[in-house]
Protein backbone atom coordinates (compact mmCIF):
# COMPACT_ATOMS: atom_id res chain seq x y z
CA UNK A 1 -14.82 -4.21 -5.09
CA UNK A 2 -17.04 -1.04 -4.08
CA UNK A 3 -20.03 0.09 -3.65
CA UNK A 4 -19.53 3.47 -5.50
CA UNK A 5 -21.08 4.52 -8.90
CA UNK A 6 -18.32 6.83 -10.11
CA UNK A 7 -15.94 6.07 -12.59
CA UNK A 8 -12.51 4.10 -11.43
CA UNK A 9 -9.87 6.09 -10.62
CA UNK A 10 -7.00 3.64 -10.82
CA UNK A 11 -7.20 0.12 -11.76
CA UNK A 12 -4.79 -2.76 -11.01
CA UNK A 13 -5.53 -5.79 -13.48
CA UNK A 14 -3.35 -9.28 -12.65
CA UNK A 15 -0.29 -7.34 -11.51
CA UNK A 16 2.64 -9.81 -11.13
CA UNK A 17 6.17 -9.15 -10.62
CA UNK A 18 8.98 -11.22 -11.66
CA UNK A 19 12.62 -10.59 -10.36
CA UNK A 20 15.56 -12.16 -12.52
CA UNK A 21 18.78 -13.24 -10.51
CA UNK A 22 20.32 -14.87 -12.71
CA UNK A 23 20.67 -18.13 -11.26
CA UNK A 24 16.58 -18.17 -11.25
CA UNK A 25 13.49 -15.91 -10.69
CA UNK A 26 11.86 -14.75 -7.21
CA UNK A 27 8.30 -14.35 -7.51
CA UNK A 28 7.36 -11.74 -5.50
CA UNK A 29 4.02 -10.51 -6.63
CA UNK A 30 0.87 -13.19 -8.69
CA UNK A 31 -2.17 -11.58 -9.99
CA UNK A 32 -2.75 -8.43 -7.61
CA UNK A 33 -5.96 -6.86 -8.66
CA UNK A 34 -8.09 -4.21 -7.37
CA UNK A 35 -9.95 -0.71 -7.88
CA UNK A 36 -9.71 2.97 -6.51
CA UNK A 37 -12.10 6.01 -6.92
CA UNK A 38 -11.60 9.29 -5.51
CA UNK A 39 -11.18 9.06 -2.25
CA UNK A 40 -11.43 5.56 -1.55
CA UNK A 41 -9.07 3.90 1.00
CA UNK A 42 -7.10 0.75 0.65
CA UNK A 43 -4.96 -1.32 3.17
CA UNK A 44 -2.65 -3.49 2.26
CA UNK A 45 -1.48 -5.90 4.77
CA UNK A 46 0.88 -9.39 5.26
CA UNK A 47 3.67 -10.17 6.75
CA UNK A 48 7.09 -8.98 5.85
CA UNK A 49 7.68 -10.62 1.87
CA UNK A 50 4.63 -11.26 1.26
CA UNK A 51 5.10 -8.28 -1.79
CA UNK A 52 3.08 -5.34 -0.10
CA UNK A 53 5.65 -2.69 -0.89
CA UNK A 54 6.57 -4.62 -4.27
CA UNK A 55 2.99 -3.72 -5.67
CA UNK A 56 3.28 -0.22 -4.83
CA UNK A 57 6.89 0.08 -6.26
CA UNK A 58 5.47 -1.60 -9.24
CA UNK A 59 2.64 0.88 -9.81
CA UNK A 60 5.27 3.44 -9.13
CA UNK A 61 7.44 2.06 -12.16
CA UNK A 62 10.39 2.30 -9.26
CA UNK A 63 11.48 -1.14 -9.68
CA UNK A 64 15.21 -2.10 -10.19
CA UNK A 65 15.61 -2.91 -14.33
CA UNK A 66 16.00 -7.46 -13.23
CA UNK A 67 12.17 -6.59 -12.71
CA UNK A 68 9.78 -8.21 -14.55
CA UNK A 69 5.85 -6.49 -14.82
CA UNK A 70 3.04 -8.48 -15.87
CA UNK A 71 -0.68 -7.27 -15.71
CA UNK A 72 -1.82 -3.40 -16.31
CA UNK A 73 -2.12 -0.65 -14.14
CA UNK A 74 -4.89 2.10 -15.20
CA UNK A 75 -5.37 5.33 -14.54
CA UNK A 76 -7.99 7.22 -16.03
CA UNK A 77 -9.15 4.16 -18.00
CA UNK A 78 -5.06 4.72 -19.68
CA UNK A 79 -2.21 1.28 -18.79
CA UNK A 80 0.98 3.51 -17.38
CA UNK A 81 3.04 0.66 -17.14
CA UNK A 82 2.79 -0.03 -21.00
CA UNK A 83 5.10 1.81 -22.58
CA UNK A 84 8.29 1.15 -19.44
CA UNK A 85 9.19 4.57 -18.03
CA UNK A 86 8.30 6.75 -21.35
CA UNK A 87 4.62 5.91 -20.17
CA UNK A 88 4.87 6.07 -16.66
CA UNK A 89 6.77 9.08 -16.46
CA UNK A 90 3.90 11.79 -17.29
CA UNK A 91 2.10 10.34 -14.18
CA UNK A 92 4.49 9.72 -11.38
CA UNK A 93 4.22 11.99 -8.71
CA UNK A 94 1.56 14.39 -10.75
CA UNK A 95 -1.04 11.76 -10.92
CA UNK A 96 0.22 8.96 -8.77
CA UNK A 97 2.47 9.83 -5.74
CA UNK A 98 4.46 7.94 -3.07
CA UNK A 99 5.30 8.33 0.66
CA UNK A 100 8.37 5.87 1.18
CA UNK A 101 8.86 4.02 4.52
CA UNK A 102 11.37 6.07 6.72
CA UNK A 103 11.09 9.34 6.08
CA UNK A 104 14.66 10.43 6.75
CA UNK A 105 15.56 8.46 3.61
CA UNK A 106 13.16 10.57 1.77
CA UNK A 107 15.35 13.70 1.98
CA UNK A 108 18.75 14.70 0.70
CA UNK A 109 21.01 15.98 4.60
CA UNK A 110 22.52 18.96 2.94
CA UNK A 111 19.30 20.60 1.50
CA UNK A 112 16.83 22.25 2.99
CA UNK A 113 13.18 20.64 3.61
CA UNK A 114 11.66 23.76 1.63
CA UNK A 115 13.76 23.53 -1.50
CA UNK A 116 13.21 19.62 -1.29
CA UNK A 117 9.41 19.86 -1.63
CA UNK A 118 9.86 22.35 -4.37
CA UNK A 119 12.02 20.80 -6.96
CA UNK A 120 9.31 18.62 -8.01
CA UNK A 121 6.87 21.86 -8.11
CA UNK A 122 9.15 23.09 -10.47
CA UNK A 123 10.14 20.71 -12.46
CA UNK A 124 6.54 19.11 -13.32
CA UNK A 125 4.53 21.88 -12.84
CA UNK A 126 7.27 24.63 -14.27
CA UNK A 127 6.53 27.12 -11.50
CA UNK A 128 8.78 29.75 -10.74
CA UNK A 129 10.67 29.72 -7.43
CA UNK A 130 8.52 32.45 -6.37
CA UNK A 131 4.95 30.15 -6.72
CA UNK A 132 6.94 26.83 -5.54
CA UNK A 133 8.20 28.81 -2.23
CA UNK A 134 4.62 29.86 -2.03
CA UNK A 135 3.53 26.04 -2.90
CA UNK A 136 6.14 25.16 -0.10
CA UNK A 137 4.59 26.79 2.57
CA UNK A 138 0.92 26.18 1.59
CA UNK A 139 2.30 22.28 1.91
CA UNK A 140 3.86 22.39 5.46
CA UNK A 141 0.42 24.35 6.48
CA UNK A 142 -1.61 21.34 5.43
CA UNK A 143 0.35 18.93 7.49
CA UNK A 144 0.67 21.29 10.13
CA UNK A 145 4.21 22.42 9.92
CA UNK A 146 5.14 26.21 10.44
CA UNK A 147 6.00 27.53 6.70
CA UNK A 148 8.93 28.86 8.49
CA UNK A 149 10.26 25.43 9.20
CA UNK A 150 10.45 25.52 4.77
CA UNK A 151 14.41 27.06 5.55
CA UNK A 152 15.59 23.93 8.31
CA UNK A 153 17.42 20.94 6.88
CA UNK A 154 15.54 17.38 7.43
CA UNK A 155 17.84 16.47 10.82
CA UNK A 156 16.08 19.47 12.75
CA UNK A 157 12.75 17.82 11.97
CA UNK A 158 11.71 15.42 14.52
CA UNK A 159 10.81 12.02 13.16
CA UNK A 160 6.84 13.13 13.05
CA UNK A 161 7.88 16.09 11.10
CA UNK A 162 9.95 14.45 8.68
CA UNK A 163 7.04 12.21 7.94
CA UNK A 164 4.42 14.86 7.49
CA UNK A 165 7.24 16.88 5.65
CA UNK A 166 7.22 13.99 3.60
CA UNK A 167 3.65 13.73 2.71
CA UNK A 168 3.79 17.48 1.78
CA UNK A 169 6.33 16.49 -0.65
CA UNK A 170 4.15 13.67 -2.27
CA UNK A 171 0.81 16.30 -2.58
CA UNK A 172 3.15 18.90 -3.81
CA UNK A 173 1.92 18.26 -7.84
CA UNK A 174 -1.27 17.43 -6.59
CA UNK A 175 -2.08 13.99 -7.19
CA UNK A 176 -4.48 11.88 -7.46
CA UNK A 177 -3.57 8.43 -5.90
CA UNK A 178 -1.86 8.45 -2.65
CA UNK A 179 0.49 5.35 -2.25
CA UNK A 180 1.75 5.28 1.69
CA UNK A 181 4.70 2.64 2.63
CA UNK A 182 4.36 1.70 6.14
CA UNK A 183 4.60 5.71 6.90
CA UNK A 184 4.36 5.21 10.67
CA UNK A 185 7.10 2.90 11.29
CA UNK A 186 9.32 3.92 14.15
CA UNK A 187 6.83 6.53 15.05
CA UNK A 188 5.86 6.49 19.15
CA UNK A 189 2.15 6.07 19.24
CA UNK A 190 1.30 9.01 19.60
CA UNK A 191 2.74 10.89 16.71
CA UNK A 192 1.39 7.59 14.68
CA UNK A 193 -1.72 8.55 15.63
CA UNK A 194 -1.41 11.95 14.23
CA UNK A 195 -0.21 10.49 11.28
CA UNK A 196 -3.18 8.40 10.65
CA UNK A 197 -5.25 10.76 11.34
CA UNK A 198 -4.08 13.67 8.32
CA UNK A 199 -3.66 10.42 5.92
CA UNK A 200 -7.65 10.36 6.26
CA UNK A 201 -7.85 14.30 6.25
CA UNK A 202 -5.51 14.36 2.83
CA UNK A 203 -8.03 12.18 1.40
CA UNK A 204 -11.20 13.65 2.38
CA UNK A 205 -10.23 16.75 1.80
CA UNK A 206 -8.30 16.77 -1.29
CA UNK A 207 -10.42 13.81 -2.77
CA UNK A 208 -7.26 11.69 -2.96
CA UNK A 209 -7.09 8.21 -3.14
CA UNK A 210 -5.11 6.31 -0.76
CA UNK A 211 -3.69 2.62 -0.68
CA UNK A 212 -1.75 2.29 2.95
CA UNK A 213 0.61 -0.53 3.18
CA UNK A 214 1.37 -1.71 6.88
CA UNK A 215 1.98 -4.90 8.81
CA UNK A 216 -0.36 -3.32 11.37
CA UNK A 217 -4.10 -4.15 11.34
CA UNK A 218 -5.53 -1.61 13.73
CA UNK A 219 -3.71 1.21 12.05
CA UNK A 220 -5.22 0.14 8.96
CA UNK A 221 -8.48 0.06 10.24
CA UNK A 222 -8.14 3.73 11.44
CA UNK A 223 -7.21 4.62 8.36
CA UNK A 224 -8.49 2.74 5.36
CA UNK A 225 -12.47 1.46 4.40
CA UNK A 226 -11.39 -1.74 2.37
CA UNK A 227 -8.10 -4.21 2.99
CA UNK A 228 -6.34 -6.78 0.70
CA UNK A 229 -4.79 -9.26 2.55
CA UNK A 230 -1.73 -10.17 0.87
CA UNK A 231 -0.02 -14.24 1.24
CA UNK A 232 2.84 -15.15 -1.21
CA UNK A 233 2.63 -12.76 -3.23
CA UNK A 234 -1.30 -12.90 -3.56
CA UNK A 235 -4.65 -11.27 -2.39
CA UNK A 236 -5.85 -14.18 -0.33
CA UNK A 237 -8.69 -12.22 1.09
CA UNK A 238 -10.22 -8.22 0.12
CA UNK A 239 -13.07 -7.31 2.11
CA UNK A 240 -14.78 -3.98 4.13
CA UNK A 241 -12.34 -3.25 6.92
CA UNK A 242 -15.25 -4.17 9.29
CA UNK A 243 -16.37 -7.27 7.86
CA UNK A 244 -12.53 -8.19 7.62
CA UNK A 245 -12.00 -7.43 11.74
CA UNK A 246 -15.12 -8.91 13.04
CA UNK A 247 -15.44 -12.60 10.66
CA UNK A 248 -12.64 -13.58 8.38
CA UNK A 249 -13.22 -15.80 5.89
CA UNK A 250 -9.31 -16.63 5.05
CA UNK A 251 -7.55 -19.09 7.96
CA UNK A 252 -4.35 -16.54 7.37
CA UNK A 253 -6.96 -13.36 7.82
CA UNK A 254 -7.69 -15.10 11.17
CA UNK A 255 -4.33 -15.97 11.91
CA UNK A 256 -3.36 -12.31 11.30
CA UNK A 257 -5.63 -10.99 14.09
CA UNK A 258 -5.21 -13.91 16.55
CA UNK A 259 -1.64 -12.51 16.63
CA UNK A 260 -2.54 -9.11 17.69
CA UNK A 261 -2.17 -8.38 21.33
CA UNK A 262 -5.59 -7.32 23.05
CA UNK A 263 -4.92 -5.21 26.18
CA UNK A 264 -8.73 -5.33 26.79
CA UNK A 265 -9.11 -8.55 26.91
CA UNK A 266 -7.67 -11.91 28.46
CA UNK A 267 -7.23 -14.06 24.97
CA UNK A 268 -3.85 -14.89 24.42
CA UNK A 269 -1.57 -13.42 21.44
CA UNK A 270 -1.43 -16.87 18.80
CA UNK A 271 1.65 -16.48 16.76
CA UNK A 272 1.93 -18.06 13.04
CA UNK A 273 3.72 -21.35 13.02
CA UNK A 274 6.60 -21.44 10.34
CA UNK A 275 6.88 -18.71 7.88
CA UNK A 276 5.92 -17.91 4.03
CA UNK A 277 7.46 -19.96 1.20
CA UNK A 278 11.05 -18.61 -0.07
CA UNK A 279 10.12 -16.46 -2.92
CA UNK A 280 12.35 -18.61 -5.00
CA UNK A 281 10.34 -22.18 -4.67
CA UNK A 282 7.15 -22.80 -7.10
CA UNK A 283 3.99 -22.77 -5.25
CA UNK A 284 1.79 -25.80 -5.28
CA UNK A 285 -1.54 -25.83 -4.37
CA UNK A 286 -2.48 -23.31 -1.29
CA UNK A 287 0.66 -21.23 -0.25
CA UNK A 288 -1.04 -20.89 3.00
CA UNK A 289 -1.39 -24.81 3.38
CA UNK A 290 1.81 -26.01 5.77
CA UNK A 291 1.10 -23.40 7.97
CA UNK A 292 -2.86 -23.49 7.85
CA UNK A 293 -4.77 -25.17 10.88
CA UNK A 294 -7.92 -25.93 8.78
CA UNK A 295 -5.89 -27.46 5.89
CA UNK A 296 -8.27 -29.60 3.08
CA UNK A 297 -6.73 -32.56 0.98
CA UNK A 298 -7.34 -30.26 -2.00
CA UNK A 299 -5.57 -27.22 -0.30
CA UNK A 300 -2.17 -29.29 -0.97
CA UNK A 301 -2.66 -29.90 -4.61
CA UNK A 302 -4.78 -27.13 -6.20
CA UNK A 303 -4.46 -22.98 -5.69
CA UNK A 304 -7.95 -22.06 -4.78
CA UNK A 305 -9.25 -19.63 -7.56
CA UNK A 306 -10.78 -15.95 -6.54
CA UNK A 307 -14.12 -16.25 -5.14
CA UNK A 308 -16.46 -13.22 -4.88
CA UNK A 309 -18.88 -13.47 -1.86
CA UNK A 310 -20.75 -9.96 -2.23
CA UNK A 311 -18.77 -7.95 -0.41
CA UNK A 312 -15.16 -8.95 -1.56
CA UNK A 313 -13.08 -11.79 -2.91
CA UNK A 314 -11.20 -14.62 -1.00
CA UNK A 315 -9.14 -17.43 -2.16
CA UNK A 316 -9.18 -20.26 -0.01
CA UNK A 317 -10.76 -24.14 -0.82
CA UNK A 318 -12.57 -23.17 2.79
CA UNK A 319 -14.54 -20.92 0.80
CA UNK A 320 -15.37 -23.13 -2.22
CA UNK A 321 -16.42 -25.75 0.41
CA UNK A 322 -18.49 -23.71 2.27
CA UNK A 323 -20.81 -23.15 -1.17
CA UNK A 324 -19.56 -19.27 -2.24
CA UNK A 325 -20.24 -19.10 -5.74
CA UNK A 326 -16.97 -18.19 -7.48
């Protein structure tokens, strides 16, 4: 998946996720795989259900108990997932940490910000109050809050500084892996921007890896070097952000940026006809296929396996056709 030498950081292997209702089972994630090193920088993107922030959550081990896991998750070389929460426990938040979407959410009203981001300082890292208030403000410096701001409760905080307070909270045991929800939704455009912008600084700085999860390609592409596509539950496509904006190989990749308004230019926005397949129904063939405008025979009977063209993976009969050696 990249060109880098080092060893992996974190490896997702066939990650699936299963979710038991009783009555029947939603499939909301099918053989997610891909590989982080220090530093790197993944997007995630798809529209809403297609099981962005379900991978994440997964990794996380934050999934409600009518979950079911399949695949591995590695980090270090070591599956977290496989012994439930005894296993995952160690790593979350020291090794693997989490921005959540809405950062207001993030934070309990009636405490402050400062004794927020230090409760996990203390309780993983067993620091006295003393070094975690010291932590604290080293934090809020990073992101380019006053340490001062450490004593104000999370409804002073505008909505940029709740987010940023936020990601101060998720480096506070120093991790490793970086894993952003949608962190700039409801955020004006500029304050997005800023936003962005530390995510890259965090990980260039602090050699953290980072896998960004948005329904927005061009923030992805300001952030992230690599992005998985995501369809049903699937990678359909995982290629170099560039490669990826410029010539998509997957008719949903291309769909994706059709439907992105172009102020520069005169093209027309092209919306998606329909919408993805209910998470309860049993896919058959392409997912992508009722909705697809260059639609095969075969694309209706048989899922297209991964195929790896040199730069990334797609899964698409297009491909296959086209003579890509899987």
């Amino acid at each position: 998946m990249t060109t880098s030498v080092t060893a992996p950081l974190l490896e997702v292997r066939d990650l699936g996720v299963d979710f038991d209702i009783g009555s029947g089972q939603l499939h909301a994630v099918r053989g997610v795989s891909f590989v982080l090193r220090a530093r790197d920088r993944l997007g995630i993107v798809g529209e809403s259900g297609c099981g962005k922030s379900t991978v994440v959550l997964a990794m996380m081990g934050l999934l409600p108990p009518n979950a079911e896991v399949s695949g591995q998750v590695l980090f270090n070389g070591v599956d977290i997932l496989a012994g439930g929460d005894s296993s995952m426990r160690p790593h979350r938040w020291c090794d693997i940490s989490m921005v959540f979407q809405g950062a207001m959410n993030a934070f309990n009203p009636v405490r402050t910000v400062g004794d927020q981001i230090a409760e996990p300082i203390r309780m993983h890292r067993k620091a006295s109050r003393r070094d975690a208030d010291k932590r604290v403000g080293e934090l809020l410096d990073m992101v380019g809050i006053p340490a001062s701001r450490a004593v104000r409760y999370p409804h002073e905080f505008s909505g940029g500084m709740r987010q940023r307070a936020a990601l101060a909270m998720a480096l506070a045991c120093g991790p490793k892996v970086l894993l952003a929800d949608e962190p700039t939704t409801a955020l004006d455009v500029i304050v997005q921007a800023e936003i962005l912008q530390l995510l890259r600084r965090v990980s260039d700085d602090l050699g953290v890896a980072l896998v960004f999860i948005s329904h927005d390609l061009p923030a992805v592409a300001q952030v992230t070097e690599r992005v998985a596509v995501m369809y049903a539950g699937r990678v359909v496509e995982e290629a170099p952000v560039s490669r990826l904006l410029t010539a998509p190989l997957h008719p949903y990749s291309a769909a994706l940026l059709a439907a992105i308004p172009r102020p520069e230019t005169a093209a027309a926005v092209c919306s998606i006809p329909g919408e993805p397949p209910g998470l309860d129904t049993t896919v058959i063939g392409c997912a992508f296929a009722p909705r697809c405008v260059s639609v095969l025979d075969n694309c209706r009977i048989t899922e297209p396996p991964n195929i790896f063209d040199g730069e990334g993976v797609i899964a698409c009969h297009l491909a296959t056709s086209a003579g890509l050696p899987r």
